[in-house]
Protein backbone atom coordinates (compact mmCIF):
# COMPACT_ATOMS: atom_id res chain seq x y z
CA UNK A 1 0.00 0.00 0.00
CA UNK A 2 1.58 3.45 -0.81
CA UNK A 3 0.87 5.80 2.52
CA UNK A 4 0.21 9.45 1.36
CA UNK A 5 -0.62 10.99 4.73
CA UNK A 6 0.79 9.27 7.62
CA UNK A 7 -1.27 12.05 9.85
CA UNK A 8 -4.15 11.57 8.46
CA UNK A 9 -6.71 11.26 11.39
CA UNK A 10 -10.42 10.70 11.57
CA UNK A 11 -13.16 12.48 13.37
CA UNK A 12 -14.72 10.12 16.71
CA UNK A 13 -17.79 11.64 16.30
CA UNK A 14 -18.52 10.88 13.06
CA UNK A 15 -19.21 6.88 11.80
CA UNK A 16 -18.05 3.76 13.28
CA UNK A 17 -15.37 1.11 12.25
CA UNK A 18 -17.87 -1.68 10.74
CA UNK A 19 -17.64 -4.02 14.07
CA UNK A 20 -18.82 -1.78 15.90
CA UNK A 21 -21.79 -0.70 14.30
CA UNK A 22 -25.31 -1.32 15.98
CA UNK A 23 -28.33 -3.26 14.70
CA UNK A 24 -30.10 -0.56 13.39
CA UNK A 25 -27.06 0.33 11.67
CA UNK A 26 -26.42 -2.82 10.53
CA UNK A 27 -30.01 -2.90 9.27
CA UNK A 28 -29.10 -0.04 7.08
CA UNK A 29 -26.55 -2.11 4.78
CA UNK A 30 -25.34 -5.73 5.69
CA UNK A 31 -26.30 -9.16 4.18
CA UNK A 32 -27.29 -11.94 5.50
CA UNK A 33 -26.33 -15.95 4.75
CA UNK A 34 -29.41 -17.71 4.87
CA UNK A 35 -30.16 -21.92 4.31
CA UNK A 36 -33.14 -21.71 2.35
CA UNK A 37 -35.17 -24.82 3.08
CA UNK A 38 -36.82 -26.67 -0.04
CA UNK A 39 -40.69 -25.18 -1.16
CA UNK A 40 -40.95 -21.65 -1.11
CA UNK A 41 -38.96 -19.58 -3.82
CA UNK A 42 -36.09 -17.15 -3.40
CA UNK A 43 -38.67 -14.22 -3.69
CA UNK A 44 -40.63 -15.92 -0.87
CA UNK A 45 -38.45 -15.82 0.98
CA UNK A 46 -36.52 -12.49 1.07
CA UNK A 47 -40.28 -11.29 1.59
CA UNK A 48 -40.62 -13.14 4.63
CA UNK A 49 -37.46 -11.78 6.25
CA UNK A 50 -38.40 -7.77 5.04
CA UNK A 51 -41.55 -8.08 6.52
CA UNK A 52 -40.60 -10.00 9.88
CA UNK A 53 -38.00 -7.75 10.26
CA UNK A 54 -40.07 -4.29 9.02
CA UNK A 55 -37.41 -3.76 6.54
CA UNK A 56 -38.27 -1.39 3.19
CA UNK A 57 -35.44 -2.47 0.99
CA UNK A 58 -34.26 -6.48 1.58
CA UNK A 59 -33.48 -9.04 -1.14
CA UNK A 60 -31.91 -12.15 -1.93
CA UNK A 61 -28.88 -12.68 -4.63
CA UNK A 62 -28.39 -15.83 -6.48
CA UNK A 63 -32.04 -17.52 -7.02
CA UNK A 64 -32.41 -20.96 -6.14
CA UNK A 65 -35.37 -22.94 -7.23
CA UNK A 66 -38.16 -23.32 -5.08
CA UNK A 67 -37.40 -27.23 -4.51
CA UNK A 68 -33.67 -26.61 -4.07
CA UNK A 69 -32.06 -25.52 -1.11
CA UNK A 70 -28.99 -24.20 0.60
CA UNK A 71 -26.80 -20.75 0.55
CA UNK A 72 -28.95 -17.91 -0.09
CA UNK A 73 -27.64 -14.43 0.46
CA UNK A 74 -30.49 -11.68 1.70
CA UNK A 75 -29.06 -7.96 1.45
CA UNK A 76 -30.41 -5.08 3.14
CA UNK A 77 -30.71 -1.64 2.85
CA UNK A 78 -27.82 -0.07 0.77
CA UNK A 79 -26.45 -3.89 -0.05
CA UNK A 80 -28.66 -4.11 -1.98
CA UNK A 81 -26.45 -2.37 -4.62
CA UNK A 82 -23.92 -5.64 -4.55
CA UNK A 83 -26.55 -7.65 -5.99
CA UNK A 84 -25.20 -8.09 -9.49
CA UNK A 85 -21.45 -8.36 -7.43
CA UNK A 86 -22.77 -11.34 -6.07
CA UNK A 87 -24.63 -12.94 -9.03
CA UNK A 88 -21.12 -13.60 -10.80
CA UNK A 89 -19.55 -15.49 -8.07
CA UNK A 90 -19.10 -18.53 -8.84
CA UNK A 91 -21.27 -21.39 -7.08
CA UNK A 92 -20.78 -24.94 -6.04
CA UNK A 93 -23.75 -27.57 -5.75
CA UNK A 94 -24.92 -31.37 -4.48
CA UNK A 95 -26.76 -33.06 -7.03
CA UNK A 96 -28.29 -35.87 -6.92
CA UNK A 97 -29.72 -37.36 -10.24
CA UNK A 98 -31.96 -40.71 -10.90
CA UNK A 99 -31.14 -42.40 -14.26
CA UNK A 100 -34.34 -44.34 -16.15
CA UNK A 101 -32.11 -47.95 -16.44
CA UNK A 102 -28.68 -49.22 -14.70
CA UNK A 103 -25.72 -47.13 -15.74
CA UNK A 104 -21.92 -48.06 -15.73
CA UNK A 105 -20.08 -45.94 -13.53
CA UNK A 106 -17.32 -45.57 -16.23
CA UNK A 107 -19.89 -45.27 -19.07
CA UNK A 108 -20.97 -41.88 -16.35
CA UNK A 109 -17.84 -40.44 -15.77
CA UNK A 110 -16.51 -40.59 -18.95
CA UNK A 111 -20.02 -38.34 -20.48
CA UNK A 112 -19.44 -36.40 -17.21
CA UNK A 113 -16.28 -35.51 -18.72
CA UNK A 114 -17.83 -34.36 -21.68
CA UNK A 115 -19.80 -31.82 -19.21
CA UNK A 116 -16.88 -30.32 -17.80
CA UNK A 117 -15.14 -27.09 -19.03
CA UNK A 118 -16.86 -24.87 -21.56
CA UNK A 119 -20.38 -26.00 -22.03
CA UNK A 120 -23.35 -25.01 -23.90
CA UNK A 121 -26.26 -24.17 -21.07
CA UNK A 122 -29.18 -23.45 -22.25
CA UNK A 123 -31.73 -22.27 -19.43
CA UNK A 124 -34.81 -24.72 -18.86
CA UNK A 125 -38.20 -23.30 -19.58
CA UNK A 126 -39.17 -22.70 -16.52
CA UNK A 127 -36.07 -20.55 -15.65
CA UNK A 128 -36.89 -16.64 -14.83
CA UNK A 129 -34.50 -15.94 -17.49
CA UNK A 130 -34.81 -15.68 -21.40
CA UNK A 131 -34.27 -19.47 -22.96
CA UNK A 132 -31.02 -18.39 -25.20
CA UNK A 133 -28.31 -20.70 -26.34
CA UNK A 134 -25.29 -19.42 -23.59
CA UNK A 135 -21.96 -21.11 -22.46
CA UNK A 136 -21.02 -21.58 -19.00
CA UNK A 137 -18.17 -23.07 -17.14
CA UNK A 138 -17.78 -26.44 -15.37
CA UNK A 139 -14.97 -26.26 -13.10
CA UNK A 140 -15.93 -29.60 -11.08
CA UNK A 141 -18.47 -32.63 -11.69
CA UNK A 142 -17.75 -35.41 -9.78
CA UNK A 143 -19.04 -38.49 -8.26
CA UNK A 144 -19.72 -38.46 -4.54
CA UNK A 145 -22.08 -41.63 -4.19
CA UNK A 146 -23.02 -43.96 -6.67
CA UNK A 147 -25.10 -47.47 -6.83
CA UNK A 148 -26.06 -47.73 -10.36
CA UNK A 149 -29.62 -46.33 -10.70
CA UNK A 150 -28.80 -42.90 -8.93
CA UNK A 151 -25.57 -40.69 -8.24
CA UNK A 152 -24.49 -37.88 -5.86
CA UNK A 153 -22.58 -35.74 -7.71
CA UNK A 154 -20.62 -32.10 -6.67
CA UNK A 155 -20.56 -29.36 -9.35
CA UNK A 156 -18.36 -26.40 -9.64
CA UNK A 157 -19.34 -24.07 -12.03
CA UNK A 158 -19.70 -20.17 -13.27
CA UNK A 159 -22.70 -18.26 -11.94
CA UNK A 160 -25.82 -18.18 -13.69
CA UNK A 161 -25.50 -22.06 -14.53
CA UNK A 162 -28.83 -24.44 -14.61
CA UNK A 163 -27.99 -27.83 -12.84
CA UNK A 164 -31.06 -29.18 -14.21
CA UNK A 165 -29.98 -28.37 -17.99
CA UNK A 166 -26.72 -30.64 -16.83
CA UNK A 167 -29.31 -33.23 -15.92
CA UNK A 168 -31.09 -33.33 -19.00
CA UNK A 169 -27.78 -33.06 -20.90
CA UNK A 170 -26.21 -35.98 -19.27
CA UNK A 171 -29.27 -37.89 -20.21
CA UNK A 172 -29.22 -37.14 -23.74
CA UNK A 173 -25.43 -38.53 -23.63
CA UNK A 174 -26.68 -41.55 -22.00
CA UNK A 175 -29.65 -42.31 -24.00
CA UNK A 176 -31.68 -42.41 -20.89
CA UNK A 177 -33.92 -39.69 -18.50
CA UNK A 178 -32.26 -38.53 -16.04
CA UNK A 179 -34.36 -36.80 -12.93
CA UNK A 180 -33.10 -33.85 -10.40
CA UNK A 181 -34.00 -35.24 -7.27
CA UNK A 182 -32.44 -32.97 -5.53
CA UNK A 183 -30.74 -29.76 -5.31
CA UNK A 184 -28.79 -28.24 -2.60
CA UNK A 185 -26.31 -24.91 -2.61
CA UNK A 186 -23.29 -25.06 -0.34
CA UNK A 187 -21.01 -22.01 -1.72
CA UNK A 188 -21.51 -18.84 -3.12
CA UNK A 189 -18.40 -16.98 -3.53
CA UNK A 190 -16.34 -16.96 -0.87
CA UNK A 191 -19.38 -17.87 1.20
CA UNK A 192 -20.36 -21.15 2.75
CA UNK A 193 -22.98 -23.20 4.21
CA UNK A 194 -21.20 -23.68 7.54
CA UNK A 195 -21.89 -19.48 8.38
CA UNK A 196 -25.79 -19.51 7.06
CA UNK A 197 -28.87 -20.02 9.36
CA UNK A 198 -32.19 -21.19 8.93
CA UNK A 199 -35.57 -19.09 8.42
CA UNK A 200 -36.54 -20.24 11.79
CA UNK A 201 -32.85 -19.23 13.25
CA UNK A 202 -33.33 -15.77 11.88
CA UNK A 203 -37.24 -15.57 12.91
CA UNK A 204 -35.70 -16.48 17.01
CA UNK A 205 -33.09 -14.14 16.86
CA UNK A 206 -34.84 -11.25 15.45
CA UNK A 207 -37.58 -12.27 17.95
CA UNK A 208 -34.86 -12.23 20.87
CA UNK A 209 -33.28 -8.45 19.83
CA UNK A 210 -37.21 -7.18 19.47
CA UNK A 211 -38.72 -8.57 22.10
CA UNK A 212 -36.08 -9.27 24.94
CA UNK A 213 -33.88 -6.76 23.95
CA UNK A 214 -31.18 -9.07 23.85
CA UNK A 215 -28.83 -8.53 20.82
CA UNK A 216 -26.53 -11.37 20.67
CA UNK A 217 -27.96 -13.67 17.98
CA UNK A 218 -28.88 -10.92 15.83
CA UNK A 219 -25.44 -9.55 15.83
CA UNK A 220 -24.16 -12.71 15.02
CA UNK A 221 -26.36 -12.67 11.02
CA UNK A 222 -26.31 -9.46 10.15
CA UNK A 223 -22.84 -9.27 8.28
CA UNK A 224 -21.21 -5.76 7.76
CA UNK A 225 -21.47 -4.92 4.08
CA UNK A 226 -17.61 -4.89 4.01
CA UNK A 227 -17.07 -8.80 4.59
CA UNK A 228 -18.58 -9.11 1.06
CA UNK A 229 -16.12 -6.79 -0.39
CA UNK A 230 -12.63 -7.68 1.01
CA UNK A 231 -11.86 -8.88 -2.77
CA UNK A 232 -11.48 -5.79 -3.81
CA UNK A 233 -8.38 -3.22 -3.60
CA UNK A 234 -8.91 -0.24 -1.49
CA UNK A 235 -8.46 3.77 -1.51
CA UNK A 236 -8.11 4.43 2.26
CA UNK A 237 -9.60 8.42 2.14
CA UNK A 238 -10.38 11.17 4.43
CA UNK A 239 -13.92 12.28 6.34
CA UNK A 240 -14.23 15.06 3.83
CA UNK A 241 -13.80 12.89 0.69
CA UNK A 242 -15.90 10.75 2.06
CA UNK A 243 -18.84 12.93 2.69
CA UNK A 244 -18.04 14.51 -1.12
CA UNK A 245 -18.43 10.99 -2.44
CA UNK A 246 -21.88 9.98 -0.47
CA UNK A 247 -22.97 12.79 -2.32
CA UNK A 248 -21.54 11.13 -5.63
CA UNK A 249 -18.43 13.26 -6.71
CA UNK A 250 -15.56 11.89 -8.09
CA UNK A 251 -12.69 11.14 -5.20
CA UNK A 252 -10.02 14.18 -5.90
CA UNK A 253 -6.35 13.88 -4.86
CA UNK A 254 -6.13 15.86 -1.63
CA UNK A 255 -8.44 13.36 -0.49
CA UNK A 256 -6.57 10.54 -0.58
CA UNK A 257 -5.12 8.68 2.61
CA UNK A 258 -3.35 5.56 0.92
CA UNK A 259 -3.86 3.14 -2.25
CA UNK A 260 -3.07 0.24 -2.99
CA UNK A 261 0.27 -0.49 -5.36
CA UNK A 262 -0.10 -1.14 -8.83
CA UNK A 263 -3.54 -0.37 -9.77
CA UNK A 264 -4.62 0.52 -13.37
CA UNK A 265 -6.90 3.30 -15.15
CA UNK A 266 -10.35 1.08 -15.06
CA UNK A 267 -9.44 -0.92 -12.08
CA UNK A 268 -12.66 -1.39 -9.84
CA UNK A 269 -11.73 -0.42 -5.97
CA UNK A 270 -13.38 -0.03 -2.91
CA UNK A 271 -12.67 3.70 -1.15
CA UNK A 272 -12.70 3.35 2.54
CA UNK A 273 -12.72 5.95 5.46
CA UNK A 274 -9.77 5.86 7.90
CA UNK A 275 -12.18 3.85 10.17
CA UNK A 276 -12.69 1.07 6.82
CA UNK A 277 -16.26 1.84 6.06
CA UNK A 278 -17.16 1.58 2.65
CA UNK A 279 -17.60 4.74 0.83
CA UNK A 280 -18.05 3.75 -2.83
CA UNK A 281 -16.94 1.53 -5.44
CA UNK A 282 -15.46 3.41 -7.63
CA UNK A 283 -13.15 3.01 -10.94
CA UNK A 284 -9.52 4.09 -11.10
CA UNK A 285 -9.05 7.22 -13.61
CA UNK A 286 -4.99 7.56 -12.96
CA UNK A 287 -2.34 4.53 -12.09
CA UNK A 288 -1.65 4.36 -8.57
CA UNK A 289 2.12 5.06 -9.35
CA UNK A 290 1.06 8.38 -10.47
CA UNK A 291 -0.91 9.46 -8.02
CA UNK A 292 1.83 10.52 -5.46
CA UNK A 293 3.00 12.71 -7.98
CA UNK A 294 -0.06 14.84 -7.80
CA UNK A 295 -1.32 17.27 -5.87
CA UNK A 296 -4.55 17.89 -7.65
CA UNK A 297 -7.24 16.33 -10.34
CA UNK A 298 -9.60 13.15 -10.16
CA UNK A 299 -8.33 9.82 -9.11
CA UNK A 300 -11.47 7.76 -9.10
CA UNK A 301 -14.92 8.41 -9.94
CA UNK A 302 -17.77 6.28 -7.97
CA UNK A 303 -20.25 4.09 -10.09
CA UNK A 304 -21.87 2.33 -7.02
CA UNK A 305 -21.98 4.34 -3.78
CA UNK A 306 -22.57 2.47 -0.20
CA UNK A 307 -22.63 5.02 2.71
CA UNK A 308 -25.19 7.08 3.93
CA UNK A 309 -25.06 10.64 2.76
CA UNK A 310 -23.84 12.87 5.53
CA UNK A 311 -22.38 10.41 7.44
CA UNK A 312 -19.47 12.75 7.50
CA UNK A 313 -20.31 16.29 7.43
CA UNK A 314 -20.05 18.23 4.74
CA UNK A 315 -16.34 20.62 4.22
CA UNK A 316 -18.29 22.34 1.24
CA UNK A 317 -20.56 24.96 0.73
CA UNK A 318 -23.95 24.30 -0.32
């Protein structure tokens, strides 16, 4: 990281470093990993939570079919934004598929094979999107459990990928139907199964903070808005340039704190106050190596931004 004020210092009465924020804070922007149980939808769901929690803005990224389960994402508030970030992670899933007649397990893997890599993915009718000839990639398909008329199967693959066109597809290369039996999500990005909850979970904790007053579960889901974003490099910035870019203006050299090394014009970066509270995403206009050669002129202009206008007050004149 190249420093650029090692002074640099940060108002205590403005903001809070993300840990420390409260629940209604949280509320404002965070996510939340959820376990979506199989029946309702994605949309059911992320209704449920809004209105159990009184929430005007909360929804879900990544839709999972209404009979598949696992890893389900809600975002609230100002997360909201991320949603396309977190549609193009890439996802992992348990499959388990029922074939119409006995198949040889090396007749499977070898059209499992054929599955892998570069494949055409065409969405099933039923999907919410268009039906278009697409490609997607198969990282992973692999046999977990197998006895002949049914297999467990892991896949690895590129968001936006239909498990149940893989199905079908593996069928055709059989010569046999092949049923989806079931579906379940363990990853989504960096995000696993192990740090989700259930409905219910959610429903008692929410319940707990509400009602008891007690905060502890609820603290415990609702994810700063940063975890989600620790991908990305980061413009460290000043309380002024940070209320200038809640308003959406471009981030300007005198407000800049540190940057990270070696970033190019069109690089995508998070700005953070000194405290690390997202500001903005923003795209790079200069290279970070020329940046400590100026004193004025834009360095990144914002295209999604996350904080709360006047979180910071303003140092301008209205």
């Amino acid at each position: 990281m190249i420093i650029l004020e090692k002074d640099a210092k940060t108002s205590p009465s403005h903001g809070c470093k993300p840990g420390e924020r409260n629940v209604e804070q949280l509320l404002e922007s965070c996510f939340i990993l959820l376990d979506k149980s199989p029946g309702p939808s994605s949309h059911q769901v992320s209704a449920w939570a809004r209105d159990m929690m009184g929430l005007e803005k909360l929804g879900h990224g990544g839709t999972l079919d209404p009979f598949a389960s696992g890893l389900l994402p809600l975002l609230s508030g100002k997360a909201m934004r991320l949603t396309g970030k977190i549609l193009t992670h890439d996802k992992s899933y348990l499959a388990l598929l029922r074939f119409g007649r006995e198949v040889e397990r090396e007749e499977l893997e070898e059209n499992m094979a054929m599955l892998t890599g570069k494949v055409y993915n065409v969405p099933p009718e039923i999907s919410a999107v268009r039906v278009q000839v697409r490609t997607r990639k198969i990282s992973k398909f692999e046999i977990l459990d197998f006895d002949g008329s049914s297999v467990l199967t892991h896949i690895e693959c590129e968001a936006g990928t239909y498990v149940r066109t893989m199905a079908r597809d593996i069928g055709l290369l059989l010569d046999t139907p092949v049923e989806l039996k079931e579906l379940r999500r363990p990853t989504s990005g960096e995000f696993k199964l192990s740090q989700a909850i259930t409905m219910q979970q959610l429903a008692d904790a929410y319940w707990l903070y509400k009602e008891k007053g007690d905060e502890t579960a609820i603290m415990r889901v609702l994810h700063p808005i940063e975890d989600m974003l620790s991908d990305l490099p980061k413009i460290v910035v000043k309380d002024g340039a940070a209320a200038a870019l809640s308003h959406g203006a471009p981030l300007l050299r005198p407000g800049v704190v540190s940057i990270d090394d070696d970033l190019k014009v069109g690089t995508e970066v998070l700005i953070v106050t000194i405290k690390g509270e997202a500001v903005a995403i923003a795209k790079m206009s200069q290279t970070s190596k020329v940046i400590p050669e100026m004193t004025q002129g834009e360095v990144a202009k914002p295209n999604c931004v996350l904080m709360k206008e006047d979180t910071y007050p303003r140092s301008w004149k209205k």
